[in-house]
N, C-alpha and C. Protein backbone atom coordinates (compact mmCIF):
# COMPACT_ATOMS: atom_id res chain seq x y z
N UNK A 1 11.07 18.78 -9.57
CA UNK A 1 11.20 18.12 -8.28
C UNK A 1 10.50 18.96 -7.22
N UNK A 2 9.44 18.47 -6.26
CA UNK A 2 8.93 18.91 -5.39
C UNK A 2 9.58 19.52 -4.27
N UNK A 3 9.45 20.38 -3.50
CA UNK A 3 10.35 21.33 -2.62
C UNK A 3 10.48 20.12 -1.29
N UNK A 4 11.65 20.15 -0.60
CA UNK A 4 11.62 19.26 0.11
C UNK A 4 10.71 19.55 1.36
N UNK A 5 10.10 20.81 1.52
CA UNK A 5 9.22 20.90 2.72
C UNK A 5 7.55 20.30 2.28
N UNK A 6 7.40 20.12 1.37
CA UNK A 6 6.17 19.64 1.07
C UNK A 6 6.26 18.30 1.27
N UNK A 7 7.39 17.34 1.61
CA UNK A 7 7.97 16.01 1.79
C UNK A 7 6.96 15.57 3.46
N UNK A 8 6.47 14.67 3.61
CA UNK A 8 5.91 14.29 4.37
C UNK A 8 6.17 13.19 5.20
N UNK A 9 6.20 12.98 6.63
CA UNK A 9 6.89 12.25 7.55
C UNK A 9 6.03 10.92 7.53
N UNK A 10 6.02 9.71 7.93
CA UNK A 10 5.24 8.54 8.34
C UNK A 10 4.07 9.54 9.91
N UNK A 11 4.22 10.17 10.73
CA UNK A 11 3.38 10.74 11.67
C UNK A 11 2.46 11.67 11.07
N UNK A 12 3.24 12.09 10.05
CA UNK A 12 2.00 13.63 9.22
C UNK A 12 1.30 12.90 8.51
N UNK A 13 2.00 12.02 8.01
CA UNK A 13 0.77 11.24 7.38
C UNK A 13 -0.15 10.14 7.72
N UNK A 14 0.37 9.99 9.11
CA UNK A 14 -0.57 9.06 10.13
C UNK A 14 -2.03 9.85 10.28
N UNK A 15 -1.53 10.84 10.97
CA UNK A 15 -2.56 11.90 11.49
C UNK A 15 -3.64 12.39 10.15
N UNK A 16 -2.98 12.33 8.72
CA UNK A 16 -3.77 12.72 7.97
C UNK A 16 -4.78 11.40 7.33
N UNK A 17 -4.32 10.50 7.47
CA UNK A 17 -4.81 9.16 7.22
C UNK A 17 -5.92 8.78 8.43
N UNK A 18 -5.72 8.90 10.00
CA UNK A 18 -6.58 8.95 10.86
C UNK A 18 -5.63 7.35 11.11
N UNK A 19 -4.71 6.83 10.92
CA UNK A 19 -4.53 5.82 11.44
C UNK A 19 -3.45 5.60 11.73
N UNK A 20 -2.41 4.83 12.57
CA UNK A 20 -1.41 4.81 13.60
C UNK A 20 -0.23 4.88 12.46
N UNK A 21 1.08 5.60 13.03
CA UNK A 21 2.17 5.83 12.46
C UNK A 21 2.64 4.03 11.82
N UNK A 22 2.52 3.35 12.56
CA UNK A 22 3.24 1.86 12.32
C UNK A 22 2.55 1.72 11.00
N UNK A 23 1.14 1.56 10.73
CA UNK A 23 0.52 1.34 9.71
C UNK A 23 0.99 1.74 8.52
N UNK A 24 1.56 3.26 8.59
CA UNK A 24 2.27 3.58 7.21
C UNK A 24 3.96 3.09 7.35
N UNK A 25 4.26 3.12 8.15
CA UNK A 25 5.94 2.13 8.02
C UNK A 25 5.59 0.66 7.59
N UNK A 26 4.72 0.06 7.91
CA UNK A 26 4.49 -1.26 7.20
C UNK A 26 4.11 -1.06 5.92
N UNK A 27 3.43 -0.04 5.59
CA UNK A 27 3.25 -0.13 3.99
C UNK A 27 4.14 0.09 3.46
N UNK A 28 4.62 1.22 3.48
CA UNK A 28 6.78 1.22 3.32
C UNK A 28 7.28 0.20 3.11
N UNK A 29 7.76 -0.66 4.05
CA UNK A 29 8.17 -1.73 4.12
C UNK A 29 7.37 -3.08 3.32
N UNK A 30 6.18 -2.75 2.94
CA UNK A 30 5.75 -4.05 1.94
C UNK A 30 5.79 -3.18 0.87
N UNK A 31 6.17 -2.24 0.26
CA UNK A 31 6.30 -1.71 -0.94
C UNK A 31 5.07 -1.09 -1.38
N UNK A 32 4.16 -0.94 -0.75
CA UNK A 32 2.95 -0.56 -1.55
C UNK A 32 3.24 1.08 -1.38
N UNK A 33 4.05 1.52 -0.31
CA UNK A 33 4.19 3.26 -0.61
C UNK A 33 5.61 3.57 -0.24
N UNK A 34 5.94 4.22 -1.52
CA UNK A 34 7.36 4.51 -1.91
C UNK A 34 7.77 5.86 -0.75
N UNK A 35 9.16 5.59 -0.18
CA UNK A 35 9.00 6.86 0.43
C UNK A 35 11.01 6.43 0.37
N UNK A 36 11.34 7.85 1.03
CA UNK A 36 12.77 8.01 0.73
C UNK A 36 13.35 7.92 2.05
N UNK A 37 14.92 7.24 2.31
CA UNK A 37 15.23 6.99 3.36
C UNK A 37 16.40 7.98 3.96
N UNK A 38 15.93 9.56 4.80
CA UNK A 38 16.70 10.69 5.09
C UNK A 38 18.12 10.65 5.95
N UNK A 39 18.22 9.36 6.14
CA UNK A 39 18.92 9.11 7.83
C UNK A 39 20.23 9.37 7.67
N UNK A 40 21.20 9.37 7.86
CA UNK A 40 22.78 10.32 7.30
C UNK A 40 23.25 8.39 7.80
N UNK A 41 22.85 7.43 8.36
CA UNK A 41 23.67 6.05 7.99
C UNK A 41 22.75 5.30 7.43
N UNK A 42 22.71 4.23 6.86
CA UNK A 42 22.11 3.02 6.19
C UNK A 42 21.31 2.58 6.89
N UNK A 43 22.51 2.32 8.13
CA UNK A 43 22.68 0.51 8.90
C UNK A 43 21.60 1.16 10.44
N UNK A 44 21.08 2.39 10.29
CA UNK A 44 20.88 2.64 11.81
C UNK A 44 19.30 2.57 11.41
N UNK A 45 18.67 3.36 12.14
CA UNK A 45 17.81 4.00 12.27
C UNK A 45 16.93 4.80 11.05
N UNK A 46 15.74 3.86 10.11
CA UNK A 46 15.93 4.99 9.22
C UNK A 46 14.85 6.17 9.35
N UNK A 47 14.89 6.92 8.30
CA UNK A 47 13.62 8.81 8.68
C UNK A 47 13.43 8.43 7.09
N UNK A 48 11.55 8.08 7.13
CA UNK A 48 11.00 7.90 5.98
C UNK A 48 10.58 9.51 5.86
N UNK A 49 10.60 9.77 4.54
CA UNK A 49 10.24 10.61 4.23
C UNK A 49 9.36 10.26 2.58
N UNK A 50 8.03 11.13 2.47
CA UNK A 50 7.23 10.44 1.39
C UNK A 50 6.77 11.61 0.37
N UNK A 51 7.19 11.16 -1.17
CA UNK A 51 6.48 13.02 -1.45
C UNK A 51 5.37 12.97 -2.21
N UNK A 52 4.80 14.10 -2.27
CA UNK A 52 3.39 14.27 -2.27
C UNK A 52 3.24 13.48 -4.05
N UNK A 53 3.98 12.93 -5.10
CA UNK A 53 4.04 12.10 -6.01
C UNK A 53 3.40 10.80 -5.52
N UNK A 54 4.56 10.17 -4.48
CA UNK A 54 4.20 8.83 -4.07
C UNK A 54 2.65 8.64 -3.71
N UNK A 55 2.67 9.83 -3.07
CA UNK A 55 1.34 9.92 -1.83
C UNK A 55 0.15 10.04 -3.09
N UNK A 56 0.35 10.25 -4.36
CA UNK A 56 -0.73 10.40 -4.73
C UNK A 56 -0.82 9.11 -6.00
N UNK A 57 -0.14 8.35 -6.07
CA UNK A 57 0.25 7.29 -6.89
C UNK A 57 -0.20 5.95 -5.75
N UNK A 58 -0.05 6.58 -4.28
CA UNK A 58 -0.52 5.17 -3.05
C UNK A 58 -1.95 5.14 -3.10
N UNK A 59 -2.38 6.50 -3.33
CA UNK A 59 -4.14 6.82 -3.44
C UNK A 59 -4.60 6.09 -4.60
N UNK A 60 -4.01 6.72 -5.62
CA UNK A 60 -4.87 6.32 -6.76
C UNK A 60 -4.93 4.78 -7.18
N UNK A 61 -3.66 3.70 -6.11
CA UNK A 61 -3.63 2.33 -6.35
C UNK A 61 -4.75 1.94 -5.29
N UNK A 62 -4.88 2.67 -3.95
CA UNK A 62 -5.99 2.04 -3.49
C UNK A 62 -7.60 2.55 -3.66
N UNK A 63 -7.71 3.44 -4.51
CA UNK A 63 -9.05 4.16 -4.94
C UNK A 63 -9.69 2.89 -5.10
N UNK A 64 -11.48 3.45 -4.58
CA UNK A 64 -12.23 2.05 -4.60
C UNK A 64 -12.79 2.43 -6.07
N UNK A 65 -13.12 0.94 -6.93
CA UNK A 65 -13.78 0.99 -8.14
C UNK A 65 -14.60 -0.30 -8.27
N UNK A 66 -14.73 -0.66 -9.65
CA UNK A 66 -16.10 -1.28 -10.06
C UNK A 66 -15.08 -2.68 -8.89
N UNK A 67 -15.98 -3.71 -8.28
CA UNK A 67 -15.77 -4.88 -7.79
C UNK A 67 -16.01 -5.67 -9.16
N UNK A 68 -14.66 -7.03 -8.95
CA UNK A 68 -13.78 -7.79 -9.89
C UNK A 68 -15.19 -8.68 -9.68
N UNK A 69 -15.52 -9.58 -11.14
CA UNK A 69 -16.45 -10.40 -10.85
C UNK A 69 -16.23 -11.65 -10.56
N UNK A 70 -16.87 -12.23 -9.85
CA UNK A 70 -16.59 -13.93 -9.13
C UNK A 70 -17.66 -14.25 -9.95
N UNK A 71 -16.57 -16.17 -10.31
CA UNK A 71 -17.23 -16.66 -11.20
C UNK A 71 -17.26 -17.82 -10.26
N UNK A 72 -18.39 -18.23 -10.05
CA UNK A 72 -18.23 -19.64 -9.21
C UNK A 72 -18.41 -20.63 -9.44
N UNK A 73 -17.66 -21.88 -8.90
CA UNK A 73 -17.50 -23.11 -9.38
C UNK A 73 -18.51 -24.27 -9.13
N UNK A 74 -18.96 -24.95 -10.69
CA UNK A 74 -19.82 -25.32 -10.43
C UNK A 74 -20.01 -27.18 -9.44
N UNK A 75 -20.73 -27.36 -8.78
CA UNK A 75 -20.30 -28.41 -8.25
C UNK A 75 -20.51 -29.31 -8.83
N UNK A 76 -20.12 -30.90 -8.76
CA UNK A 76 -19.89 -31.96 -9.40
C UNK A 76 -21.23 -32.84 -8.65
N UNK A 77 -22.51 -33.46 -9.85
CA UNK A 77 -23.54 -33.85 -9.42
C UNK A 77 -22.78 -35.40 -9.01
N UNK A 78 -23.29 -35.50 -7.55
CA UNK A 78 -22.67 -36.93 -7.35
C UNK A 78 -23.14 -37.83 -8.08
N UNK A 79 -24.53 -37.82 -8.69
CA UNK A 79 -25.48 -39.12 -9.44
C UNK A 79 -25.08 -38.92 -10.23
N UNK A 80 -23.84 -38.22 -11.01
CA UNK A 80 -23.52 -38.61 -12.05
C UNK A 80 -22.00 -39.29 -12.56
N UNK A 81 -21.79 -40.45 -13.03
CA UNK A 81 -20.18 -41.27 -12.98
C UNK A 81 -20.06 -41.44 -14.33
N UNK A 82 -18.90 -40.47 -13.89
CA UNK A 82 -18.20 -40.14 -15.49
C UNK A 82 -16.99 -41.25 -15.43
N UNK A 83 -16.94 -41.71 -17.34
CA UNK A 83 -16.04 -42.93 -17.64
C UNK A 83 -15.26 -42.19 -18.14
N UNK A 84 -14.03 -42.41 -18.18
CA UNK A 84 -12.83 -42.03 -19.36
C UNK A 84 -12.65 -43.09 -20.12
């Protein structure tokens, strides 16, 4: 288990990301990055906390790789009337 000071806040990891604290509480909150909830009640206020596991399991799901191939659909020649 990782030391809890290596545990990382939604702001430390704003600043290390280059992009606004909200941005990583919404990912939190849609599940795409696991983080732990420190707050001493449930129902209040919660203190995400994220550890450097998650943080590297959120990377490696959004690492860029080969692009998925599109297969496109072919269109239907109007001059042609199909019977069943």
């Amino acid at each position: 288990m990782p030391a809890i000071a290596s545990y990382l806040s939604p702001p430390q990891l704003a600043e290390h990301f280059g992009v606004d604290a909200k941005k990583i509480i919404g990912w939190i909150r849609a599940g795409e990055l696991r983080a732990v909830n420190i707050a001493t009640t449930t129902c209040g206020r919660p203190r995400w906390k994220i550890s450097p596991s998650d943080l590297a399991a959120f990377e490696s799901a959004r690492a860029a790789g080969p692009q998925p191939r599109v297969t496109r659909r072919r269109r239907k020649d109007p001059s042609v009337i199909q019977f069943f």
